[in-house]
Protein backbone atom coordinates (compact mmCIF):
# COMPACT_ATOMS: atom_id res chain seq x y z
CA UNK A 1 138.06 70.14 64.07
CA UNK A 2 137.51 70.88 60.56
CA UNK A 3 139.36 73.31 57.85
CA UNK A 4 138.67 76.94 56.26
CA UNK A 5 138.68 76.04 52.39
CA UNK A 6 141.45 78.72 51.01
CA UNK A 7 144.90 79.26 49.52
CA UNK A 8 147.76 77.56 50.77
CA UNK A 9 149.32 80.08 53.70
CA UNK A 10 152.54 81.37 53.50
CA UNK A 11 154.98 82.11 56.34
CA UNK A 12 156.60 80.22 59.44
CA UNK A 13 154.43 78.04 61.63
CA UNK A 14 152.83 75.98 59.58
CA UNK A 15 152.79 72.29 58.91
CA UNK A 16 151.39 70.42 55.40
CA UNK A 17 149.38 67.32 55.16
CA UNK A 18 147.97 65.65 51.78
CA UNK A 19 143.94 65.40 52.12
CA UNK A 20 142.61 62.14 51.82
CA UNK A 21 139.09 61.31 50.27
CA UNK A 22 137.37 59.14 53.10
CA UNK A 23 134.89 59.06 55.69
CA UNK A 24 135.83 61.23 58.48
CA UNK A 25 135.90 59.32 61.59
CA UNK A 26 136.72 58.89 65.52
CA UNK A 27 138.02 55.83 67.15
CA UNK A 28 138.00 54.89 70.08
CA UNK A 29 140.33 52.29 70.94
CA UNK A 30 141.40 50.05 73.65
CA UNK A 31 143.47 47.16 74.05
CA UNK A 32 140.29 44.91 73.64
CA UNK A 33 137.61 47.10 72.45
CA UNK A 34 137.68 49.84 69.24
CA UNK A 35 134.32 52.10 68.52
CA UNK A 36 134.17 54.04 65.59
CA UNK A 37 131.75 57.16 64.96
CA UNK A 38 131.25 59.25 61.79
CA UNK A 39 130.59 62.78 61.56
CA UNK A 40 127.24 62.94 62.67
CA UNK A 41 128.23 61.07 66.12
CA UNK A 42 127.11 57.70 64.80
CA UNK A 43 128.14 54.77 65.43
CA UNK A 44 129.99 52.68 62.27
CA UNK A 45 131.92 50.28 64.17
CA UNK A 46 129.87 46.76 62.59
CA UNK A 47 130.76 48.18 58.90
CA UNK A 48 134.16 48.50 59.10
CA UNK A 49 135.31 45.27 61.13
CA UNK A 50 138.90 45.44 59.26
CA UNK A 51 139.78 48.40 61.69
CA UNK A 52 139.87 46.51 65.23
CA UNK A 53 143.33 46.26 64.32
CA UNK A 54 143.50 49.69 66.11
CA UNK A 55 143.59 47.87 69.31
CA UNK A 56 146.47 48.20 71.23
CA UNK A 57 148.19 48.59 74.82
CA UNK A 58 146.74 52.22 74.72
CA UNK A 59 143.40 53.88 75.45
CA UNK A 60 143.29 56.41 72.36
CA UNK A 61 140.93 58.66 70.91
CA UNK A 62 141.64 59.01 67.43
CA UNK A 63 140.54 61.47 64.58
CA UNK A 64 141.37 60.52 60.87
CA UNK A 65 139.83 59.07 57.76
CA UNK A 66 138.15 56.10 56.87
CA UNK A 67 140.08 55.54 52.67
CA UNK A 68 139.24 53.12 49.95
CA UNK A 69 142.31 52.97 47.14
CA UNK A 70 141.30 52.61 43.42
CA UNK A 71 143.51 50.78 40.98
CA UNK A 72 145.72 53.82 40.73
CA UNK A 73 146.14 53.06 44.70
CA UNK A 74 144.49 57.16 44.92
CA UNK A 75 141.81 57.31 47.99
CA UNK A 76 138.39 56.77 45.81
CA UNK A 77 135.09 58.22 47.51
CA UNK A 78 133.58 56.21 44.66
CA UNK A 79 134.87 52.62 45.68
CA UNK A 80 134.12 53.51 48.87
CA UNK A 81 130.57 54.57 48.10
CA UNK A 82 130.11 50.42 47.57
CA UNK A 83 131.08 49.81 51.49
CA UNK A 84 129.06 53.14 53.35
CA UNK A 85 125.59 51.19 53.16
CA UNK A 86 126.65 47.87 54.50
CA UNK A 87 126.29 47.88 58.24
CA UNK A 88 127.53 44.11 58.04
CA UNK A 89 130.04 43.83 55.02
CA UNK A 90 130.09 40.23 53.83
CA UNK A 91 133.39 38.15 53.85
CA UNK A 92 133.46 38.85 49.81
CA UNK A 93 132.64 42.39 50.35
CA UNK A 94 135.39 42.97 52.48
CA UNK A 95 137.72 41.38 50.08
CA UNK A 96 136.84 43.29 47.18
CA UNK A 97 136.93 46.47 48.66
CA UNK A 98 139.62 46.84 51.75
CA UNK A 99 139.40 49.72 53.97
CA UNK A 100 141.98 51.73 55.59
CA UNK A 101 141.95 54.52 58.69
CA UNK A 102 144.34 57.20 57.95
CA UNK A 103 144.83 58.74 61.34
CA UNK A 104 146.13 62.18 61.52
CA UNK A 105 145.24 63.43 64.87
CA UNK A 106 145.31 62.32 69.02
CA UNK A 107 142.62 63.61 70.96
CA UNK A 108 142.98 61.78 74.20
CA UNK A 109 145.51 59.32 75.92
CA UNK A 110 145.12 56.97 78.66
CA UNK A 111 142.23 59.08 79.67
CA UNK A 112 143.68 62.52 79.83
CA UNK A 113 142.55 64.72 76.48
CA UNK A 114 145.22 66.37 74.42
CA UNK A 115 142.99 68.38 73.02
CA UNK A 116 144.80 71.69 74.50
CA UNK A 117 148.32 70.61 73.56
CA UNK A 118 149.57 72.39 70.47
CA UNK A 119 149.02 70.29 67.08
CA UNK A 120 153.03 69.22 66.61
CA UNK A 121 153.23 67.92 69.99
CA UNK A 122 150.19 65.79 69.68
CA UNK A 123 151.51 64.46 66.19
CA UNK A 124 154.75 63.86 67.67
CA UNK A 125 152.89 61.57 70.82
CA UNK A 126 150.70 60.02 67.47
CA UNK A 127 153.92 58.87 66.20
CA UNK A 128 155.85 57.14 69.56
CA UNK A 129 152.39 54.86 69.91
CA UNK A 130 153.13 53.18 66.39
CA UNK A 131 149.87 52.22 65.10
CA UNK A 132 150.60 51.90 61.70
CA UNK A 133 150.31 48.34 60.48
CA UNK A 134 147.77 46.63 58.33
CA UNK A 135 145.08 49.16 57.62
CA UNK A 136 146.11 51.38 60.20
CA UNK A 137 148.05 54.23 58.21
CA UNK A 138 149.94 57.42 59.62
CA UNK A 139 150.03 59.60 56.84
CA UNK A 140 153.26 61.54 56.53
CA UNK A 141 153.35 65.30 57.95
CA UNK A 142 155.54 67.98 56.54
CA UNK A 143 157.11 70.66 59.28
CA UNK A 144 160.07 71.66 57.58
CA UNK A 145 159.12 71.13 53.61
CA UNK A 146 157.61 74.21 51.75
CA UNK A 147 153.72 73.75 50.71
CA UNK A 148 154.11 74.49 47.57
CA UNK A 149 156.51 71.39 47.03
CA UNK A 150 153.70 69.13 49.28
CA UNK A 151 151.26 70.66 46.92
CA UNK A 152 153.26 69.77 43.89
CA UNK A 153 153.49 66.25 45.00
CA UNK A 154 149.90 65.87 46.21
CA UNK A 155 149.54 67.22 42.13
CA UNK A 156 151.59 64.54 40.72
CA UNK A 157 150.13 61.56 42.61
CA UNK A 158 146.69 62.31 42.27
CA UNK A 159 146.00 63.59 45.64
CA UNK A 160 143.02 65.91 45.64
CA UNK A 161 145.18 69.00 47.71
CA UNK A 162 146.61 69.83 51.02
CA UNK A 163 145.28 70.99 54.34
CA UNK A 164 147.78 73.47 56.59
CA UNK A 165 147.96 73.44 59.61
CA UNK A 166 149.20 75.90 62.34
CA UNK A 167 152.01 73.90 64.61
CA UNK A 168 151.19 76.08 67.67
CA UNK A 169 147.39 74.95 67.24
CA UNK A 170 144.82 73.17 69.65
CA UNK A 171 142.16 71.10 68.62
CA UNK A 172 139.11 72.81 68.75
CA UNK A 173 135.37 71.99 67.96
CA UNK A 174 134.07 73.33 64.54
CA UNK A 175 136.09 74.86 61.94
CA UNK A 176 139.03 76.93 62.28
CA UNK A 177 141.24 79.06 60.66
CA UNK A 178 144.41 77.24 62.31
CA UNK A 179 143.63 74.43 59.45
CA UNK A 180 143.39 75.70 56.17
CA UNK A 181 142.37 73.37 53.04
CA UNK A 182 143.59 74.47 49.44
CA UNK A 183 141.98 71.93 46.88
CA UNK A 184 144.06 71.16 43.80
CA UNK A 185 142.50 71.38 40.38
CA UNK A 186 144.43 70.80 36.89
CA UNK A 187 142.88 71.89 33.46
CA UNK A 188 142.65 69.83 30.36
CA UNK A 189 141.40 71.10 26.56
CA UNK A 190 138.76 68.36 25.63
CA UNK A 191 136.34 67.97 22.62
CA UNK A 192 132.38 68.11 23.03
CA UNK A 193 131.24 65.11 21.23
CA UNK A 194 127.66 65.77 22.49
CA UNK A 195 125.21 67.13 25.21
CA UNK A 196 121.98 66.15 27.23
CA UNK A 197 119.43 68.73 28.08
CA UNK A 198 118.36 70.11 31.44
CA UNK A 199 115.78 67.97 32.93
CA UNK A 200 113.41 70.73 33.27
CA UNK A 201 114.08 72.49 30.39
CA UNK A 202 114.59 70.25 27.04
CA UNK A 203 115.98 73.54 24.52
CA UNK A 204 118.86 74.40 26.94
CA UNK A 205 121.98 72.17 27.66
CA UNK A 206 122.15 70.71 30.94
CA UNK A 207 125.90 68.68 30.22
CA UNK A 208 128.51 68.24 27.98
CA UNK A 209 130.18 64.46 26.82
CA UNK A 210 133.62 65.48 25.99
CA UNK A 211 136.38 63.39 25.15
CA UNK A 212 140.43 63.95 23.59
CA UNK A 213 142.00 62.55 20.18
CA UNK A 214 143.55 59.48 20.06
CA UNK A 215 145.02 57.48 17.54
CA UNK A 216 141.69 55.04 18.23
CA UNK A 217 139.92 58.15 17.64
CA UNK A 218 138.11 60.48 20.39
CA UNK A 219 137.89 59.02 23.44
CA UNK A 220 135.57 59.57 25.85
CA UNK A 221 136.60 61.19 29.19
CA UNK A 222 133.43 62.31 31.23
CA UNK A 223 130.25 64.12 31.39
CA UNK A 224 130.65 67.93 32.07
CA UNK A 225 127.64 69.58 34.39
CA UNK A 226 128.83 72.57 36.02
CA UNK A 227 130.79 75.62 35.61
CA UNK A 228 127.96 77.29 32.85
CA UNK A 229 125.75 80.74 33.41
CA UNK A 230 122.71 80.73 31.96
CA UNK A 231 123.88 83.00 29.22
CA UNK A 232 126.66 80.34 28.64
CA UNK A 233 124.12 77.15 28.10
CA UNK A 234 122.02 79.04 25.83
CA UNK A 235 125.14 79.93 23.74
CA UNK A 236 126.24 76.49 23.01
CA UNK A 237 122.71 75.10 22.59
CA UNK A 238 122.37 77.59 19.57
CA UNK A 239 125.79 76.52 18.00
CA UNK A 240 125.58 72.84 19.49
CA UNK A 241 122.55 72.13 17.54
CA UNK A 242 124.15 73.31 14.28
CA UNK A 243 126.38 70.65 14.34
CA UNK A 244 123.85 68.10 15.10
CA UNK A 245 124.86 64.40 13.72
CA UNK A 246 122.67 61.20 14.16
CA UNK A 247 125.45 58.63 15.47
CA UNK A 248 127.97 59.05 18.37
CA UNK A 249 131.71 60.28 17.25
CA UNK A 250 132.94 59.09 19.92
CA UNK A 251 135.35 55.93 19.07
CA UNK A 252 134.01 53.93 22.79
CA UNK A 253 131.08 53.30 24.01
CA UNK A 254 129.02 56.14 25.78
CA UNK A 255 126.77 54.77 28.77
CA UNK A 256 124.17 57.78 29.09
CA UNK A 257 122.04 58.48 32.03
CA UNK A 258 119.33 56.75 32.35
CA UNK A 259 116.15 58.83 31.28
CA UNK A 260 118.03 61.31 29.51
CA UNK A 261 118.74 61.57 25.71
CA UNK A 262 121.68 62.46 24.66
CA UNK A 263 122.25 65.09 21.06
CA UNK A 264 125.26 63.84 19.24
CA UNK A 265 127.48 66.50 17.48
CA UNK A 266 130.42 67.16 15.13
CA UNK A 267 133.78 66.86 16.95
CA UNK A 268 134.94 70.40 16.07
CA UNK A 269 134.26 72.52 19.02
CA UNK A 270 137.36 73.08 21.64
CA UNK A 271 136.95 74.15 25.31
CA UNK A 272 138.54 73.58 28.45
CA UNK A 273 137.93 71.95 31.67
CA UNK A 274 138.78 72.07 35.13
CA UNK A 275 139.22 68.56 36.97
CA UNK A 276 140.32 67.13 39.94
CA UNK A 277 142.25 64.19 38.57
CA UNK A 278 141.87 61.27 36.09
CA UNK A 279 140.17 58.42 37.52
CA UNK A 280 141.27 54.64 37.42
CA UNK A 281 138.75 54.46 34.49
CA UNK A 282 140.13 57.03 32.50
CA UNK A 283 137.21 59.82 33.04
CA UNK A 284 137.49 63.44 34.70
CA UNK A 285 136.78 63.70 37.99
CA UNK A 286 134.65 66.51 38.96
CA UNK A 287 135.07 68.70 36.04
CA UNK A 288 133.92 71.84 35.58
CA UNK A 289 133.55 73.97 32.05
CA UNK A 290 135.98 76.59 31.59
CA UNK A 291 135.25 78.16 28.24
CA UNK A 292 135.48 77.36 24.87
CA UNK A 293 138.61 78.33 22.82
CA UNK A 294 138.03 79.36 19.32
CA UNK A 295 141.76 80.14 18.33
CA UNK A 296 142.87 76.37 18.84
CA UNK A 297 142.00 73.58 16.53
CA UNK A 298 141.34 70.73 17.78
CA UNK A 299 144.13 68.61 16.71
CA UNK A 300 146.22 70.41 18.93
CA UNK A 301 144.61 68.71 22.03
CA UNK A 302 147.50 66.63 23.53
CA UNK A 303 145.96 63.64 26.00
CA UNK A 304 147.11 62.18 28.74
CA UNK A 305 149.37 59.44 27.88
CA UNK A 306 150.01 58.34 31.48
CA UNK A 307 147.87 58.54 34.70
CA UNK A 308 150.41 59.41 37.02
CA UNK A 309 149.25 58.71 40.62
CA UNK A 310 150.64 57.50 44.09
CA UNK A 311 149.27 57.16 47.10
CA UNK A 312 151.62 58.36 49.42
CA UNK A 313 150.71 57.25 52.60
CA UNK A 314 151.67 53.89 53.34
CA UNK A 315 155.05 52.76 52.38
CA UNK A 316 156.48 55.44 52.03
CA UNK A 317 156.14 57.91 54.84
CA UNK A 318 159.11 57.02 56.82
CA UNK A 319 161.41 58.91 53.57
CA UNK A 320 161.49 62.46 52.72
CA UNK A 321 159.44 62.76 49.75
CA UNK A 322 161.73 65.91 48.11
CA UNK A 323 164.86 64.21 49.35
CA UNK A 324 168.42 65.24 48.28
CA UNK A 325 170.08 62.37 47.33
CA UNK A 326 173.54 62.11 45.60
CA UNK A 327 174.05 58.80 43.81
CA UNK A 328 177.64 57.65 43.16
CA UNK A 329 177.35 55.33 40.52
CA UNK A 330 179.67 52.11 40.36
CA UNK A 331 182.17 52.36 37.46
CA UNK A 332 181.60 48.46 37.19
CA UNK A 333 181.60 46.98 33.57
CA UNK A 334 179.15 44.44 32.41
CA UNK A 335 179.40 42.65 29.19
CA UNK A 336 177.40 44.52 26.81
CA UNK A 337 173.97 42.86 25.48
CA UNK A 338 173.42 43.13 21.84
CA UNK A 339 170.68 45.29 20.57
CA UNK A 340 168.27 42.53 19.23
CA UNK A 341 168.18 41.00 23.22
CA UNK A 342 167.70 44.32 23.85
CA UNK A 343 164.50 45.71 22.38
CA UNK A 344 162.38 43.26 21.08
CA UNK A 345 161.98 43.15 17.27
CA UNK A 346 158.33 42.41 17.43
CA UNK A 347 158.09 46.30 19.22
CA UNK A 348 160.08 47.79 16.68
CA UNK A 349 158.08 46.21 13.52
CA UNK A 350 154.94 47.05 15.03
CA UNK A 351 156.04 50.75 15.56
CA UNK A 352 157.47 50.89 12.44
CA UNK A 353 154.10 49.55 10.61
CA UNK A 354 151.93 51.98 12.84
CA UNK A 355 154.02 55.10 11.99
CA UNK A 356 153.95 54.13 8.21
CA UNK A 357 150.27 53.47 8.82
CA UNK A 358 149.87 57.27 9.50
CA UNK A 359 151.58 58.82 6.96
CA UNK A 360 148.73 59.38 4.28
CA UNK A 361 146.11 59.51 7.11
CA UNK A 362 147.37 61.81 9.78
CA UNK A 363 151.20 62.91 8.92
CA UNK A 364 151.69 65.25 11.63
CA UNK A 365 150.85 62.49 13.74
CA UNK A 366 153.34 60.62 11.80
CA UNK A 367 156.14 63.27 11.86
CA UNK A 368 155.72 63.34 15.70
CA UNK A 369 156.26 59.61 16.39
CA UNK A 370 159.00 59.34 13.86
CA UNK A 371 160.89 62.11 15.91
CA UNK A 372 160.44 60.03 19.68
CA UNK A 373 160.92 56.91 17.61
CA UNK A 374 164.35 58.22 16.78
CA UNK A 375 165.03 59.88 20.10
CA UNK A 376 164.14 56.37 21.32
CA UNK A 377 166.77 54.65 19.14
CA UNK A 378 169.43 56.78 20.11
CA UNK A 379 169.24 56.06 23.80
CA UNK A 380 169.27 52.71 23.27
CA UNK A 381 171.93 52.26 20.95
CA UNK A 382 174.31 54.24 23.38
CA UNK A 383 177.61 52.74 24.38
CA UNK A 384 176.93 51.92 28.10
CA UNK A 385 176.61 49.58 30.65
CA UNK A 386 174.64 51.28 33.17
CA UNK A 387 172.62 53.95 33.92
CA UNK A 388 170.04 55.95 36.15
CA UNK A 389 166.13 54.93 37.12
CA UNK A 390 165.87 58.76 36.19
CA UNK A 391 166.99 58.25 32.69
CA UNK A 392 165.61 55.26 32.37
CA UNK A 393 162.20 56.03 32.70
CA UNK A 394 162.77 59.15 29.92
CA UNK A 395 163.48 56.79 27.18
CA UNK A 396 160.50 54.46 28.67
CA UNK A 397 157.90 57.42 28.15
CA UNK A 398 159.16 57.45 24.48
CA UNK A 399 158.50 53.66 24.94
CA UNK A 400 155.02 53.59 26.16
CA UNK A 401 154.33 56.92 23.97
CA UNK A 402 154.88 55.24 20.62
CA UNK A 403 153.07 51.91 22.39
CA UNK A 404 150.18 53.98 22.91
CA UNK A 405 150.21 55.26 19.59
CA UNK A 406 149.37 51.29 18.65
CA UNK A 407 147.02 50.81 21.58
CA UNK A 408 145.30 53.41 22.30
CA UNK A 409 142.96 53.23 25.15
CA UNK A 410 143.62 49.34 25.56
CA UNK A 411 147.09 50.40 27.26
CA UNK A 412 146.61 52.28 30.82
CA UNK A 413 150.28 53.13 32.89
CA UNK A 414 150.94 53.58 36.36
CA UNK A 415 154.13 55.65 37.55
CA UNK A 416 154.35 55.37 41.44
CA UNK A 417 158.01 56.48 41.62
CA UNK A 418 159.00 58.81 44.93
CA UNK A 419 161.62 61.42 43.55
CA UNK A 420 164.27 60.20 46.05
CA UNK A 421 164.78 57.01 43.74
CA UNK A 422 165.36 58.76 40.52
CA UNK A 423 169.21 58.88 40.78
CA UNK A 424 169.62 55.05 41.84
CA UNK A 425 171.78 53.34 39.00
CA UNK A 426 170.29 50.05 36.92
CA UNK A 427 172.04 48.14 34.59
CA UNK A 428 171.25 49.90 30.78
CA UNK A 429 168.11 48.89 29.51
CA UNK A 430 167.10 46.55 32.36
CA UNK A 431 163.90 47.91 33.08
CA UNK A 432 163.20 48.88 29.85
CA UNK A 433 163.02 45.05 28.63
CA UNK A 434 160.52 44.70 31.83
CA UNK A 435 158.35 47.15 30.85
CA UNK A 436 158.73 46.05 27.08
CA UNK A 437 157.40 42.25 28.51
CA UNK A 438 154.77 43.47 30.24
CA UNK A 439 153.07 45.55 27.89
CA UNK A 440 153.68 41.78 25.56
CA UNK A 441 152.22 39.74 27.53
CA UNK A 442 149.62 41.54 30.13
CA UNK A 443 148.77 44.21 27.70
CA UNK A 444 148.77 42.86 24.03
CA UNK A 445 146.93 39.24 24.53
CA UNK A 446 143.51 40.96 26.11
CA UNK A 447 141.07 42.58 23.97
CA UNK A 448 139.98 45.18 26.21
CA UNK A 449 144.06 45.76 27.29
CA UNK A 450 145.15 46.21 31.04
CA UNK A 451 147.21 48.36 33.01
CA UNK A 452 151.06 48.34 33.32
CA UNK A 453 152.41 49.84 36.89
CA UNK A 454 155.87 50.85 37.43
CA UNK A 455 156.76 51.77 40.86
CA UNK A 456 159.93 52.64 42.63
CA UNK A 457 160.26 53.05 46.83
CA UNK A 458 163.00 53.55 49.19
CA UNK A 459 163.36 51.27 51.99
CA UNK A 460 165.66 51.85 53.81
CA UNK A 461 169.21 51.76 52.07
CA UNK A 462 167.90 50.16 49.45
CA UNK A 463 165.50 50.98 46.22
CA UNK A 464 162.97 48.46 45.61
CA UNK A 465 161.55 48.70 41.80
CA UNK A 466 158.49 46.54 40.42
CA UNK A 467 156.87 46.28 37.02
CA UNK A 468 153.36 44.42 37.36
CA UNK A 469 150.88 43.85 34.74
CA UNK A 470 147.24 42.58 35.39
CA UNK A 471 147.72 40.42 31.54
CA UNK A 472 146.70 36.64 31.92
CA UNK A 473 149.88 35.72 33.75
CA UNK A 474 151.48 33.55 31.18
CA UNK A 475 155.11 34.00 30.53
CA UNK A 476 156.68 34.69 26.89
CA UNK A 477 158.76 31.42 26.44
CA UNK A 478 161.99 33.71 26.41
CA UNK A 479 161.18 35.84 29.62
CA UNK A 480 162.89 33.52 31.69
CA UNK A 481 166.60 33.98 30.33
CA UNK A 482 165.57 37.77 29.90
CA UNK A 483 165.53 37.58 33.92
CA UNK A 484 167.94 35.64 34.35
CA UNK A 485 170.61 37.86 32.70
CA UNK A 486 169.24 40.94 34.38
CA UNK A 487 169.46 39.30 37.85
CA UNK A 488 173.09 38.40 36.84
CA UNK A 489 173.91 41.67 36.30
CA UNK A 490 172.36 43.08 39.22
CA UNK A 491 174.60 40.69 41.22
CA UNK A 492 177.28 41.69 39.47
CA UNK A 493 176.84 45.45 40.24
CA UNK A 494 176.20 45.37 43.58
CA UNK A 495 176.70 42.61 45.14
CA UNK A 496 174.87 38.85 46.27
CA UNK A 497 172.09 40.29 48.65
CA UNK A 498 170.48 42.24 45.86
CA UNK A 499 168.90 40.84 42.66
CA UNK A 500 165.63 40.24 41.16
CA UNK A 501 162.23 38.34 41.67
CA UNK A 502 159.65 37.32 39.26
CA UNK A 503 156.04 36.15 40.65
CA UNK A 504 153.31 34.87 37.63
CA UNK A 505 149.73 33.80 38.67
CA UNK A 506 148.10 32.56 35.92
CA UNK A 507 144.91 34.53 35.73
CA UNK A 508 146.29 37.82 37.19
CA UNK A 509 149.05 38.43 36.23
CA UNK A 510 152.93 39.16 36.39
CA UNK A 511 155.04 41.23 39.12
CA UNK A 512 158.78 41.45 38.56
CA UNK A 513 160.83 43.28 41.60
CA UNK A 514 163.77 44.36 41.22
CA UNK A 515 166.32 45.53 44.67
CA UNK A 516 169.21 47.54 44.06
CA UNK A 517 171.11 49.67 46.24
CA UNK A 518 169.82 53.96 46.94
CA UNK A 519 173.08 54.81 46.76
CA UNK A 520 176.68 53.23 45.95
């Protein structure tokens, strides 16, 4: 059964799912024996040898996805481009690039089809045979949640839409109206920095190489191919090759297809895109053009600082993702830290020396920083002892805002943070001081920077919070007491059973976790 591409439907009756980038797939699966077809009714079963883990005590017939998860842990049809031409995956192979089968829908059980029974019934029998486990994934299903909050989520993980579908619905062959897919797409201003002509026709532009400001300079983000008329392509090949220039402005390297020359220009011409989301690599995906816009310079571009994305799938579809939690939090004192333990000098010199740095090159730059520098500094010098993860991670966008100011394109963040752990307390500043260290030490020491992830799920009663760079997993000599006074005050707070947990592997990196309590 396949959806109708179209807006999201209004009304009673329907149910929300978050669409998955993958190979579409049946399984067939048996307590010693699993078959898997694509599409096209062929059989896949020898490249995907990860998923006889769908074996079980039932006979099932199974319809769902086939998912590989980029370093932003989004579904990638990309990465999983690398594993669709290997009939037998080698050992390394499989290692590098780990598949998962999102299953959605139950088409037959024990022998008798459940094809006719009405779509929430046959989720509800998908759920009481517990498959999930491994790389078997049940990806959550919304019956009572409006779609425009699932489709607000699937927007802030990275998710590429939704797909609605009617509750009273049976499966049926082709596609139907009772599923409906709405595709997400976000826009972003961008600047061309150049353009390769058509292949066919060398005097009309074929693509645009657009990037955004930085304080590195303009970065590249992606090529731009579609989304022009005719009348549009011959437009900007008259004023693109006005502004011709005989080096790249872009401040990275540019990688052009092969066979195809590329025409450098001026970075002064504004448009917009359309995209799909921001890749692990920092590029558009599947961009379209939207337009130039004359009445905006270019300096008022504002990029991305952080690529927000969650897959939410796996760990956390057992909890409400819009969930209405109210937080009491402890009125326990802790003895204040003093304010040298708790930013790091080294942080604020080097903020200090960038902002300065800007002042007689780019002073509107300047003025901006100096204003979440300060808004920075007032959080932190506050009078308390605790605080929210909610708050906490405001004053640690001002953080990694004025970090990225120093950075630039060497510093990539993660936020994987469901909304139903915002209101858990912390102890003041904890997590800032993590985040702090791992930018330090996983970010700072490599020359072509890494990514910091900061993720927060609910399991259970409690909230379980990690930090993780992908640095060269060597410690700063004073991280240790850093923890150490952090795990005594999460003790303190709430109790023995909760705390924290730091794991270093030389080579890879650092994870620190911390467990507090949802609610108190």
């Amino acid at each position: 059964m396949l959806p109708v591409a179209g807006p999201l439907p209004g009304g009673p009756g329907w149910a929300f799912e978050f669409r998955w980038d993958g190979i579409r797939c049946l399984a067939s699966a048996a307590p010693e024996r699993v078959s898997l077809f694509s599409g096209s009714h062929r059989s896949i079963s020898a490249a995907y040898p990860e998923l006889t883990a769908l074996a079980g005590r039932h006979r099932v017939l199974l319809d769902g996805k086939i998912v590989a998860l980029d370093s932003c842990g989004r579904p990638s049809l990309t990465r999983l481009a690398r594993r669709m031409n290997l009939h037998r995956p080698t050992s390394v192979m499989l290692r590098r690039i780990p598949v998962s089968y999102y299953v959605f829908d139950l088409l037959s059980l024990d022998g008798t089809s459940t094809t006719e029974l009405p779509y929430q019934r046959r989720r509800e029998l998908l759920a009481e045979l517990e498959l999930t486990g491994g790389p078997i994934v049940a990806p959550p299903c919304f019956l009572n949640t409006p779609g425009e909050v699932v489709l607000q989520t699937a927007a802030g993980h990275g998710l590429p839409g939704v797909i609605a579908k009617r509750v009273d619905s049976t499966y049926q062959p082709g596609r139907s109206h009772s599923w409906v897919q709405t595709t997400l797409r976000q826009t972003q201003e961008v600047i061309i920095g150049g353009w390769v002509p058509e292949r066919r026709a060398a005097a009309t532009v074929g693509a645009l190489l657009v990037g955004v400001p930085t304080a590195e300079g303009l970065r590249y983000v992606g090529q731009v191919g579609t989304g022009f008329s005719d009348t549009t392509r011959q437009e900007l090949y008259g004023r693109l090759t006005e502004l011709a220039v005989p080096v790249s402005p872009f401040a990275d390297e540019v990688a052009p297809e092969s066979g195809r020359v590329v025409h450098w220009v001026a970075p002064t011409l504004l448009g917009e895109v359309s995209y799909r989301q921001w890749t692990a690599r920092g590029r558009l995906a599947h961009p379209t053009w939207r337009g130039l816009r004359p009445a905006k310079h270019v300096a008022s571009i504002q990029a991305p600082v952080v690529l927000c994305a969650r897959e939410s799938g796996q760990q956390d579809s057992d909890q409400p993702l819009i969930a209405e939690l109210e937080s009491a939090v402890a009125q326990v004192r802790i003895e204040l830290r003093t304010l040298r333990d708790q930013i790091s000098p080294h942080f604020v010199h080097n903020t200090i020396s960038t902002i300065v740095a800007l002042v007689s090159t780019n002073p509107s730059r300047a003025r901006d920083l100096l204003i979440v520098f300060a808004e920075f500094a007032r959080y932190s010098l506050r009078s308390a002892t605790q605080t929210t993860l909610d708050a906490e991670l405001e004053n640690i966008e001002r953080y990694l805002t004025l970090q990225q100011a120093r950075f630039g394109a060497r510093l990539q963040v993660q936020l994987q943070v469901v909304p139903g752990a915002l209101p858990v307390a912390l102890p003041f500043l904890a997590l800032q001081q993590l985040v702090d260290n791992a930018v330090r030490n996983g970010i700072e020491p490599k020359q072509l920077g890494g990514t910091v992830t900061l993720s927060a799920r609910l399991e259970g009663p409690d909230c379980l919070i990690t930090v993780q760079d992908d640095g060269p997993g060597e410690g700063d000599a004073e991280l240790p007491a850093t923890l150490r006074t952090i795990d005594n005050q999460l003790r303190e707070m709430f109790g023995e059973r909760y705390g924290l947990v730091a794991d270093v592997i030389p080579g890879t990196g650092t994870t620190i976790s911390l467990r507090v309590p949802a609610s108190c």
